[in-house]
C-alpha atoms as a PDB file:
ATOM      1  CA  UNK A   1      -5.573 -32.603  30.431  1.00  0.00           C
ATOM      2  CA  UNK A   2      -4.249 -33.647  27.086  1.00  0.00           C
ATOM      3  CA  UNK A   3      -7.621 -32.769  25.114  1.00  0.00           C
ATOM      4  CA  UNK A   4      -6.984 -28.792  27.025  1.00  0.00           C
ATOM      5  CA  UNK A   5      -3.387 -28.658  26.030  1.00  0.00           C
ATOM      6  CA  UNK A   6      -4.319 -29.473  22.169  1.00  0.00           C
ATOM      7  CA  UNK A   7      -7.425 -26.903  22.374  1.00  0.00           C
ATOM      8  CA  UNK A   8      -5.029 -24.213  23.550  1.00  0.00           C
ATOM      9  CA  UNK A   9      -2.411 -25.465  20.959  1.00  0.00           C
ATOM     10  CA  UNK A  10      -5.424 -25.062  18.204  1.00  0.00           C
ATOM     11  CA  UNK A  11      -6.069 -21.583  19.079  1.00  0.00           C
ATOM     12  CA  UNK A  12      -2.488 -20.124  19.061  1.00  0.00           C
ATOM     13  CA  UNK A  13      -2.303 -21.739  15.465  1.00  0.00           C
ATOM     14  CA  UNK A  14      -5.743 -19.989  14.125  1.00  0.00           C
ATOM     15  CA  UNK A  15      -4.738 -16.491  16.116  1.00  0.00           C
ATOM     16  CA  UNK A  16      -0.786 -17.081  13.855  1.00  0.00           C
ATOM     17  CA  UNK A  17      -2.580 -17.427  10.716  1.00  0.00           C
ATOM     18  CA  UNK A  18      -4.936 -14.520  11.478  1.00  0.00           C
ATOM     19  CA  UNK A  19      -1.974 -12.519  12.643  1.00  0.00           C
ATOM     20  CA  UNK A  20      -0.901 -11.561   9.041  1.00  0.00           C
ATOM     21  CA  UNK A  21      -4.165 -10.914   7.871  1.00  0.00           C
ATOM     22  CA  UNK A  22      -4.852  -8.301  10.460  1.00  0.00           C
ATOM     23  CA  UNK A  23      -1.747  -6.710   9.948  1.00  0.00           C
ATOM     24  CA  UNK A  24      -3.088  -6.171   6.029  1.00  0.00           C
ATOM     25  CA  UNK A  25      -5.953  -4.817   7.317  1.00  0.00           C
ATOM     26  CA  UNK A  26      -4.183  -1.750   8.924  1.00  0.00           C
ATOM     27  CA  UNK A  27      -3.099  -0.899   5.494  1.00  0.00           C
ATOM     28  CA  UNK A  28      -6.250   0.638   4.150  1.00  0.00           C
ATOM     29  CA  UNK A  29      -5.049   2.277   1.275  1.00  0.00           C
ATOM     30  CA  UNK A  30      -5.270  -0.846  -1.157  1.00  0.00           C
ATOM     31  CA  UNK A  31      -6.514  -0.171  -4.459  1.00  0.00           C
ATOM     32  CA  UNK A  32      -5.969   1.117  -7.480  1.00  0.00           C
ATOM     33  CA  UNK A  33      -5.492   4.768  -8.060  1.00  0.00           C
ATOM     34  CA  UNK A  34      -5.038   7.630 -10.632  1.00  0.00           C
ATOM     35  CA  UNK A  35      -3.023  10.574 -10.094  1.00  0.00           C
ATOM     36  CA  UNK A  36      -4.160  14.158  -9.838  1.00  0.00           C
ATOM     37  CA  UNK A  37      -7.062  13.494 -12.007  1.00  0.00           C
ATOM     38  CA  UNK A  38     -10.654  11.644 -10.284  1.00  0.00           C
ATOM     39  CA  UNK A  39     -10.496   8.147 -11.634  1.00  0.00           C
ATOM     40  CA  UNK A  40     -14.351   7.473 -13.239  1.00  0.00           C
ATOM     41  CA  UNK A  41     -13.268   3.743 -14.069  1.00  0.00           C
ATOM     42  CA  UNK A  42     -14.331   4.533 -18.065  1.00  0.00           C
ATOM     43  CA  UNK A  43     -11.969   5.304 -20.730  1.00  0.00           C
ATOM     44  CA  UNK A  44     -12.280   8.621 -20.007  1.00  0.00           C
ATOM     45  CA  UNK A  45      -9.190   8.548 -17.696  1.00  0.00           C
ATOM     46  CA  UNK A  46      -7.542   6.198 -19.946  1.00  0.00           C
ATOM     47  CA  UNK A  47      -4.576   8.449 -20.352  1.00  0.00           C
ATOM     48  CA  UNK A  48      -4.079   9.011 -16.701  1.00  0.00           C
ATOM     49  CA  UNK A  49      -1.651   7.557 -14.586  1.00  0.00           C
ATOM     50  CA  UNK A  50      -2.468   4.844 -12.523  1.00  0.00           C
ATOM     51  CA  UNK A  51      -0.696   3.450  -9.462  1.00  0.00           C
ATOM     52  CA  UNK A  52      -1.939  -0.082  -8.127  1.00  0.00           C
ATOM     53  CA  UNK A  53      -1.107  -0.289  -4.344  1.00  0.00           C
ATOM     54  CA  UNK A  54      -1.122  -3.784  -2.801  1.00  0.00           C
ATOM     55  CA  UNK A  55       0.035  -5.271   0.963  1.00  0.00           C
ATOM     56  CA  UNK A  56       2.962  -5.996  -0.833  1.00  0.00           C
ATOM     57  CA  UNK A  57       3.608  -4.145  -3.693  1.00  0.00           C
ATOM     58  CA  UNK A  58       3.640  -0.579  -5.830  1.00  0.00           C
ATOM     59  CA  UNK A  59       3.671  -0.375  -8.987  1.00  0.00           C
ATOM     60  CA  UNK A  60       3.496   3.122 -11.210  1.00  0.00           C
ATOM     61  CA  UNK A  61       4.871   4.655 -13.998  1.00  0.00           C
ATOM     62  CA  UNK A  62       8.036   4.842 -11.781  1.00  0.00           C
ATOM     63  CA  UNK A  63       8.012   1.017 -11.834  1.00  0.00           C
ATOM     64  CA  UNK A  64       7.183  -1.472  -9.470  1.00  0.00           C
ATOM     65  CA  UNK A  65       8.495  -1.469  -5.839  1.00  0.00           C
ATOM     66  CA  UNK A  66       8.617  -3.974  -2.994  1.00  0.00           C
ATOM     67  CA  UNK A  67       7.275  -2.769   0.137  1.00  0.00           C
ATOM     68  CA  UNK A  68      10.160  -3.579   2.706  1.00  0.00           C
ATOM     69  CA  UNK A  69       9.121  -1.945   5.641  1.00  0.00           C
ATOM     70  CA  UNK A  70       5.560   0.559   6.467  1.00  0.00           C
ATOM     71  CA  UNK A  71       4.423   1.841   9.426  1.00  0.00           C
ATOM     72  CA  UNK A  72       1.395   3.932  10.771  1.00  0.00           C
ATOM     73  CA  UNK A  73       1.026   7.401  12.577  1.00  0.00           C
ATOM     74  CA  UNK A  74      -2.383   8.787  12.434  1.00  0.00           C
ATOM     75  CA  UNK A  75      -3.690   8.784   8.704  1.00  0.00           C
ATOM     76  CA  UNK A  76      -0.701   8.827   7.297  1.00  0.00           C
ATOM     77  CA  UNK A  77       1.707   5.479   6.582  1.00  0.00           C
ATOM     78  CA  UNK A  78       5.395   5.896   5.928  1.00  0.00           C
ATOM     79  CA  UNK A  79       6.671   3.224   3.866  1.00  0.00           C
ATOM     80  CA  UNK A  80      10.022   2.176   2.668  1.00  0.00           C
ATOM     81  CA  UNK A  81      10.592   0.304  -0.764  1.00  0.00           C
ATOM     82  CA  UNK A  82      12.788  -1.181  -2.664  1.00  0.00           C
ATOM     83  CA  UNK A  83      12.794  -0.397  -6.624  1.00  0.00           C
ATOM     84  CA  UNK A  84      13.897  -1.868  -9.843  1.00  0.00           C
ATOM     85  CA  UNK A  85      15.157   1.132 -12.004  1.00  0.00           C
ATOM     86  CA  UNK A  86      16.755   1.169 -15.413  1.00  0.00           C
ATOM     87  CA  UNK A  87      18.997  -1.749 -16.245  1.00  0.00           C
ATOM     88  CA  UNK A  88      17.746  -3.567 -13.303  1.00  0.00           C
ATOM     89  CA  UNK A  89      19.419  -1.572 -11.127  1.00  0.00           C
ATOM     90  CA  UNK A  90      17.943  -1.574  -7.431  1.00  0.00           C
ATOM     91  CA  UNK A  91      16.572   1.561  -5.632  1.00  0.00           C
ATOM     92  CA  UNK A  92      15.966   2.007  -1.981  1.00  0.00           C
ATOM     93  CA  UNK A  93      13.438   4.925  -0.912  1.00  0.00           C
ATOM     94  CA  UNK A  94      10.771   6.531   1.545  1.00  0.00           C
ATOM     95  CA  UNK A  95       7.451   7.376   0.631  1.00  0.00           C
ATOM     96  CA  UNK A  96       4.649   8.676   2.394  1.00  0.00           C
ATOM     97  CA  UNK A  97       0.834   8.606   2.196  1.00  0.00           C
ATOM     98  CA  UNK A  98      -1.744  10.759   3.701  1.00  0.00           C
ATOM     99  CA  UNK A  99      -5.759   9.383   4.057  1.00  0.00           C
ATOM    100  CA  UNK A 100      -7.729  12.996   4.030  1.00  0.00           C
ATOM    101  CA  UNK A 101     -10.902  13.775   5.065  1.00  0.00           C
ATOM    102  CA  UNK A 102     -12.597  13.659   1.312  1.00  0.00           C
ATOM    103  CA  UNK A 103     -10.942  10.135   0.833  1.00  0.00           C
ATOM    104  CA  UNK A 104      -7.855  10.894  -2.074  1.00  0.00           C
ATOM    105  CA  UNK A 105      -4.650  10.515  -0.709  1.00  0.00           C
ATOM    106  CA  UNK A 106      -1.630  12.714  -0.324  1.00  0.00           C
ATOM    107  CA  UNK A 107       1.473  10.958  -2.119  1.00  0.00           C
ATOM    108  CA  UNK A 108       4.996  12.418  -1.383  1.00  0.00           C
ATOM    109  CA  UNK A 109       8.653  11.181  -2.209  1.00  0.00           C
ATOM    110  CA  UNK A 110      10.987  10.967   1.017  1.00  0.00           C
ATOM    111  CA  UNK A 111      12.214  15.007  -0.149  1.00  0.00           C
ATOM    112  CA  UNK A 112       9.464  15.897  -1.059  1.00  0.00           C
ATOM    113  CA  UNK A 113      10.632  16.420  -4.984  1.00  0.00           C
ATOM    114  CA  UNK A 114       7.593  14.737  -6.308  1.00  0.00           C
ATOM    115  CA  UNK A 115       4.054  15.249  -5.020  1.00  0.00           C
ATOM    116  CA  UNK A 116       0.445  13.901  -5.914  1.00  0.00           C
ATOM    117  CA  UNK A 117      -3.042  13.370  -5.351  1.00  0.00           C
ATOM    118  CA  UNK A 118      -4.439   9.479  -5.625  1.00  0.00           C
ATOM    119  CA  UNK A 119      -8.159   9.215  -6.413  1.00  0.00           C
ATOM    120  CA  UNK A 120      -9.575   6.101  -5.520  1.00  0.00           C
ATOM    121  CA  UNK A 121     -10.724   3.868  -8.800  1.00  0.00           C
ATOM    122  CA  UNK A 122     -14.009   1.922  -8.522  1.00  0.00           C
ATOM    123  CA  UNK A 123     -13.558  -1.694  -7.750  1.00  0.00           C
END
């Protein structure tokens, strides 16, 4: 009895470690990206600017945010961040992302002021 209750114990601990990782895994959109311009990964897009996306992170030319909360509908992934602006002053907003079909991704502020295309950089 003992050796079933620490095999069951075992596998709820591997399936909580796993759980974060699949939880990264919905977030597809990884990577990093240049803006309304096809990334080539030369220093022909040198001047172009780039925005690094991570499970936990965003950083831009707007400055790096902290992903606080993002959720899923479809192909697109609303997420809400948290900001350090000028002077260290903290920013809360809502972003949104779009997957389409020809794999760049529709990037739009929470109203809609600022809009982009992100084009997926090489690895």
């Amino acid at each position: 009895m003992l050796k079933v209750v620490a095999g069951v114990l075992s596998i709820v601990a591997i399936a909580s470690l796993a759980m974060p990782v699949l939880a990264e895994d919905d977030f597809p959109i990884v990577g990093t990206y240049t803006e309304n311009q096809p990334c080539k990964g030369d220093a022909s897009d040198a001047n172009a600017s780039r925005v690094k996306i991570s499970p936990r992170d965003i950083d831009s030319v707007f400055g790096l945010c902290t992903i606080v909360n993002r959720t899923r509908d479809g192909n697109t992934f609303a997420v809400h961040v948290e900001c350090k602006g000028p002077g260290g002053s903290q920013m809360l907003g809502d972003i949104s992302f779009t997957l389409r079909a020809d794999k760049t991704i529709d990037f739009s502020d929470q109203d809609k002021t600022y809009k982009a295309v992100l084009y997926k950089c090489p690895d």
